[in-house]
Every structure is written in structure tokens, then in C-alpha cells.
Protein backbone atom coordinates (compact mmCIF):
# COMPACT_ATOMS: atom_id res chain seq x y z
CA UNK A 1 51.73 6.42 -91.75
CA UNK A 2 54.39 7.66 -89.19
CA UNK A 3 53.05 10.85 -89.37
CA UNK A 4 49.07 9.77 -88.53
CA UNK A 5 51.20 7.75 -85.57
CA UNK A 6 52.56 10.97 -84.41
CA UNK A 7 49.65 12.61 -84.19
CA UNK A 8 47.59 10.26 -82.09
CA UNK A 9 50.06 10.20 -79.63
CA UNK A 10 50.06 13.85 -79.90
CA UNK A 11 46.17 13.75 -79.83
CA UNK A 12 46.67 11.49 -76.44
CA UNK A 13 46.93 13.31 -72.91
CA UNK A 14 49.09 12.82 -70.76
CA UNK A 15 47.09 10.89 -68.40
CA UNK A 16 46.20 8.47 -71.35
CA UNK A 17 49.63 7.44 -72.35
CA UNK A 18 50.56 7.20 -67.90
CA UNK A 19 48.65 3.41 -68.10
CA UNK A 20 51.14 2.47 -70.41
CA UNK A 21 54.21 3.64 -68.86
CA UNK A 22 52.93 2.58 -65.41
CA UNK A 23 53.59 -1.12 -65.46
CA UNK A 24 57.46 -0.80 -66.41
CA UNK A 25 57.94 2.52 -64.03
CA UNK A 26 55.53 1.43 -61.10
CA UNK A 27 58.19 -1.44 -60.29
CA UNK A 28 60.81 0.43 -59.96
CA UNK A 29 59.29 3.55 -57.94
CA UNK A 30 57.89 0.65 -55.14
CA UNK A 31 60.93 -1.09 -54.80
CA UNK A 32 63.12 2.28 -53.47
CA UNK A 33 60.03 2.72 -50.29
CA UNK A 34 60.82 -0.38 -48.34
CA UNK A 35 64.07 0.91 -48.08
CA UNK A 36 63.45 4.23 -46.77
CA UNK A 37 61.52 2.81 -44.28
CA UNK A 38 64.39 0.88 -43.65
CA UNK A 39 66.74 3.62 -43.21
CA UNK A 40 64.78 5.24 -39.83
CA UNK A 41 65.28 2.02 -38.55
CA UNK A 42 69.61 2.06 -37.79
CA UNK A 43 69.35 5.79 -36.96
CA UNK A 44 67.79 4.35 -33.94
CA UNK A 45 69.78 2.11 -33.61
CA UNK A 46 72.94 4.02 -33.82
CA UNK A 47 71.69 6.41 -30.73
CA UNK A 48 70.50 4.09 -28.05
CA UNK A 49 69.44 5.61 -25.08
CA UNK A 50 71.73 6.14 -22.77
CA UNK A 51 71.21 3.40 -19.26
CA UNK A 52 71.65 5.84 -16.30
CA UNK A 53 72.16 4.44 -13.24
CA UNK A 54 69.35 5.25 -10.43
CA UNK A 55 71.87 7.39 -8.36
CA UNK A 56 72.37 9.14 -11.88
CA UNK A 57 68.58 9.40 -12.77
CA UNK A 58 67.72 10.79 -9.29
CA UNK A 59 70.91 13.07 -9.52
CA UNK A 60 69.67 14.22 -13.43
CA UNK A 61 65.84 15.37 -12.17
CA UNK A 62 67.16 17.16 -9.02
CA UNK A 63 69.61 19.28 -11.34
CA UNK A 64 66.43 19.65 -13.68
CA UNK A 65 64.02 20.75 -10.43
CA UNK A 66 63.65 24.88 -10.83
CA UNK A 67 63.46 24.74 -6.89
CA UNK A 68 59.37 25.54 -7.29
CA UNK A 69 57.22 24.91 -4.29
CA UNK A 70 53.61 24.26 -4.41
CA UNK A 71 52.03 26.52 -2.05
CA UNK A 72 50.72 25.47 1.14
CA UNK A 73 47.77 24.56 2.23
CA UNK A 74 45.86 26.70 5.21
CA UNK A 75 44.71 24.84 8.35
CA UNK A 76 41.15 25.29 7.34
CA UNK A 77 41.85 23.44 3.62
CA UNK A 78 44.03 21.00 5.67
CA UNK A 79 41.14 20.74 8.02
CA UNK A 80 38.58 20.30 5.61
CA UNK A 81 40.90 17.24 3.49
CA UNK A 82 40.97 15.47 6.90
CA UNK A 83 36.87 15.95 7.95
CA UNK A 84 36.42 14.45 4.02
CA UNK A 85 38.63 11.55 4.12
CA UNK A 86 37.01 10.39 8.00
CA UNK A 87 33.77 10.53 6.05
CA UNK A 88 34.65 8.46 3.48
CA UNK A 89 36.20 6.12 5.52
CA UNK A 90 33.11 5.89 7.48
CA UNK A 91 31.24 5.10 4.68
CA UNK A 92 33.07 2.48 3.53
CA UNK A 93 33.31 1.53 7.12
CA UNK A 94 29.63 0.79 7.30
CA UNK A 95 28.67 -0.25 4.02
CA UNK A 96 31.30 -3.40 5.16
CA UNK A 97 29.72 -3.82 8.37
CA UNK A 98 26.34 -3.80 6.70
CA UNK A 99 27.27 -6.76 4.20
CA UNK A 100 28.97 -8.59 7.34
CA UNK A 101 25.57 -8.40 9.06
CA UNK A 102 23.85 -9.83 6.09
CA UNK A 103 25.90 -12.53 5.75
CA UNK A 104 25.27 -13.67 9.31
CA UNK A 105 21.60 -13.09 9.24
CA UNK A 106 22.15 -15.94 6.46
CA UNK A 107 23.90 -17.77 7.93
CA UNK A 108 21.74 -20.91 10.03
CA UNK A 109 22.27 -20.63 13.93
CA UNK A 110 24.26 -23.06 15.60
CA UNK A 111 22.81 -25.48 17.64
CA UNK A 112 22.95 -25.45 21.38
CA UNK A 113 25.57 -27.83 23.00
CA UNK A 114 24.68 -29.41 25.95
CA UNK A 115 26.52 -28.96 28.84
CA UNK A 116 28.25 -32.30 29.77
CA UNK A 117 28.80 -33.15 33.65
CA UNK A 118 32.44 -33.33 33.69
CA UNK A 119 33.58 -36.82 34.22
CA UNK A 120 36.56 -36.96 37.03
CA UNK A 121 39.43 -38.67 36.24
CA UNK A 122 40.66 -41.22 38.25
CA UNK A 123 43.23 -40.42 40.85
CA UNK A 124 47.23 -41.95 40.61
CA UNK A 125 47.93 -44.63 42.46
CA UNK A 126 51.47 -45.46 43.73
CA UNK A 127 53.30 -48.03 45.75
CA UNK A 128 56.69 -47.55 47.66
CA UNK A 129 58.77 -48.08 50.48
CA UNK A 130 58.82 -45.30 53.43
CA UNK A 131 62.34 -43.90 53.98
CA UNK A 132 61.23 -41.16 56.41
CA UNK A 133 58.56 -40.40 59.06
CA UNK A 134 60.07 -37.88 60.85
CA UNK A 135 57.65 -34.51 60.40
CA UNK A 136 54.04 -35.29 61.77
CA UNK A 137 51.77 -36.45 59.86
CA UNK A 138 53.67 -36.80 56.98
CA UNK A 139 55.37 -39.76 55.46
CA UNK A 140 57.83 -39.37 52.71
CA UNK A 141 58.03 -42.62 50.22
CA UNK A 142 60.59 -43.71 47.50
CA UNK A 143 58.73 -45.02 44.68
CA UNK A 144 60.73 -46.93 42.34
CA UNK A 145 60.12 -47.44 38.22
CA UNK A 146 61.72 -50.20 35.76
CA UNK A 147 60.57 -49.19 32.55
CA UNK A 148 61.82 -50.66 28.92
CA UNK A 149 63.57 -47.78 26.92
CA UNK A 150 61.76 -46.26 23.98
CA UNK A 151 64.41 -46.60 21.57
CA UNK A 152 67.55 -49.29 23.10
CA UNK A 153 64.81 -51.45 25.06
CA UNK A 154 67.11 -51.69 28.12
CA UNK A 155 65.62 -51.89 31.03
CA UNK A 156 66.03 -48.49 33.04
CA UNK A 157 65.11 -48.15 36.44
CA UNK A 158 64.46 -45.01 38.23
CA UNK A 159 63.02 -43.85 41.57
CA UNK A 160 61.59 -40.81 43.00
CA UNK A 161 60.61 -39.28 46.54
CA UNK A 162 56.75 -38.23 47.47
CA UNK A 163 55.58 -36.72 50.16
CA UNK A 164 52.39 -37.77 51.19
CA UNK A 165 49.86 -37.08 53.92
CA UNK A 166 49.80 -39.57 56.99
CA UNK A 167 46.57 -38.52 59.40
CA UNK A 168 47.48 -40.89 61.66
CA UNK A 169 51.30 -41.25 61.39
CA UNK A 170 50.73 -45.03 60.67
CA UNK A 171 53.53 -45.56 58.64
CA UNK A 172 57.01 -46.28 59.67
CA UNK A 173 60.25 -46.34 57.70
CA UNK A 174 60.91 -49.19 55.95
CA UNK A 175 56.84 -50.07 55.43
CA UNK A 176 55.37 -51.12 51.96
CA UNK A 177 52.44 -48.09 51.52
CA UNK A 178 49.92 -47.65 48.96
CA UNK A 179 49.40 -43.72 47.92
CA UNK A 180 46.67 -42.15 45.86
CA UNK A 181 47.06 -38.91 44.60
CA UNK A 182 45.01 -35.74 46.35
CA UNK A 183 44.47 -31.73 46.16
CA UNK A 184 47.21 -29.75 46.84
CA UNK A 185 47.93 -30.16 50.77
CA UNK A 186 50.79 -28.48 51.41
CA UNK A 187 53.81 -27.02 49.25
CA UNK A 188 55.59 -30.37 48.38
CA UNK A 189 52.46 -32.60 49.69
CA UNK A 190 50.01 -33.90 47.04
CA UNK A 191 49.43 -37.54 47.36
CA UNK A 192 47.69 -39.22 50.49
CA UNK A 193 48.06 -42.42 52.59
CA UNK A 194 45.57 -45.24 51.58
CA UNK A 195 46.91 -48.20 53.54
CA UNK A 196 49.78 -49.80 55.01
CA UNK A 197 50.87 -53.20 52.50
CA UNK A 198 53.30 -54.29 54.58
CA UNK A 199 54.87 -53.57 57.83
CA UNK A 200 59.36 -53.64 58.34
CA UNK A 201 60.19 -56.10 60.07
């Protein structure tokens, strides 16, 4: 009997009797691939590259330059690069324009705004007390203010000098006047006599 058992595995090829030894052996023969996969992986780690500096870098590729020129252009090739690249630009210079002037012709027109008549403001009225009537026709008048400060809410008073325009030289120091405000009349003069309140005694 161990003889017939001999020969059938003799009988058997090689690539018969493989399925059997495959389960036990296959283990075995997977298991040692992971790792050799594995083993690229600290080799790269064990060189890493090396962090150059960019003074370095720049240094490196200058050393590395074989001192190689490109040759140069002619003035007609140079010529010729500039003529192409105005044309382009053209191009794309009207192709915009184009679109703009669609997108106006879109666009509704505005309507037409009326031309107001310009309202004149009314002219600045002050009242003072003449303290000079010396130069002729011309009355100057110290107007004085008590106003309430914005932020204490004391009382502050201030005054101020005008120069105003007397046609008649009416007005005498000392006299109560009423002024309204005029058109430029002379360098410092731009208000004008209205009437006299009330005379000095």
C-alpha cells in the first residue's frame, strides 16, 4: 500500500501537489513583503534633504551656471516681438471697448433734469454799535455775541469788528446800526448800512 502511495505522488506534477503546499507556504511568503516595503521607507528618512538657505540656493545655481548666453536677438526680431505684442494689445484693446459699448447701448438713458432757478439765500443781518467813522463812507461796527458753550454751557461772549459801507456817512460813533451783508465792496468791506436804530446821545 505504501508503495501504490508512492507512486501517485510520483504520478502527480509538480503543479498538482503546489495547491497543497500553498496554504501553509503562501502565509509565510506574504508576511516578509509588507516589510520590504517598509524598509524604503527609513532610508528616506535617514537622508533628508538638506534645508539651504536662499543666499545658499542662489549661491548653489550660480556655481552650477556654465556661464552660457542665449544669443541675441537682431533689431529686426526685436522689432518684429514689439509690432506683435502692440497688435495684440490692440485687440484686446477693442474687443473691451466693444463690450463697454454694448453694455451702455443697454443700459436705459437717464432722464433729463430740469434746470432749477437757483433760489438766493437770504442775506446776514447784524446789529452793533459804531466805534469809528473816520474814512468816508465807511463805518466800522463792533458786533457783539453771547452764545451758550457747546459742551460747559457757560455763557461766552465775544465781539468782532465789520466794516461796512455808509453812502451817506449817516452813522456816527457810538450809534446802534443795523447791517446786512453785500458783494464784495472793497478789500475788508462786505456788509452794507440798512438803517440807523439808534442815535449816541
Amino acid at each position: 500500500m505504501a508503495e501504490t502511495e508512492e507512486n501517485v505522488n510520483e504520478e502527480q506534477t509538480p503543479e498538482e501537489q503546489a495547491p497543497e503546499e500553498t496554504p501553509e507556504a503562501a502565509a509565510p511568503e506574504e508576511a516578509p513583503e509588507p516589510a520590504a516595503e517598509a524598509a524604503p521607507e527609513p532610508e528616506a528618512e535617514a537622508e533628508p534633504e538638506e534645508q539651504l538657505s536662499p543666499k545658499e540656493r542662489r549661491r548653489r545655481s550660480r556655481s552650477a551656471h556654465t556661464g552660457e548666453t542665449s544669443p541675441q536677438r537682431s533689431v529686426e526680431e526685436r522689432a518684429a516681438a514689439r509690432a506683435e505684442a502692440r497688435k495684440a494689445k490692440a485687440k484686446h484693446r477693442s474687443a473691451y471697448r466693444a463690450r463697454l459699448r454694448e453694455r451702455r447701448a443697454d443700459r436705459p438713458a437717464p432722464a433729463p433734469v430740469e434746470a432749477e432757478p437757483k433760489a438766493s439765500g437770504r442775506a446776514k443781518v447784524r446789529l452793533g454799535v459804531v466805534v469809528s467813522d473816520k474814512a468816508d463812507k465807511t463805518i466800522t461796527v463792533r458786533v457783539d455775541m453771547a452764545r451758550q458753550h457747546r459742551r460747559y454751557g457757560k455763557i461766552v461772549r465775544t465781539s468782532s469788528t465789520l466794516h461796512a459801507h455808509d453812502e451817506a456817512n449817516d452813522a456816527h460813533i457810538g450809534d446802534t446800526v443795523r447791517l446786512v451783508e453785500s458783494r464784495p465792496l472793497s478789500r475788508t468791506k462786505r456788509w452794507r448800512l440798512v438803517e440807523v436804530l439808534e442815535r449816541a446821545r
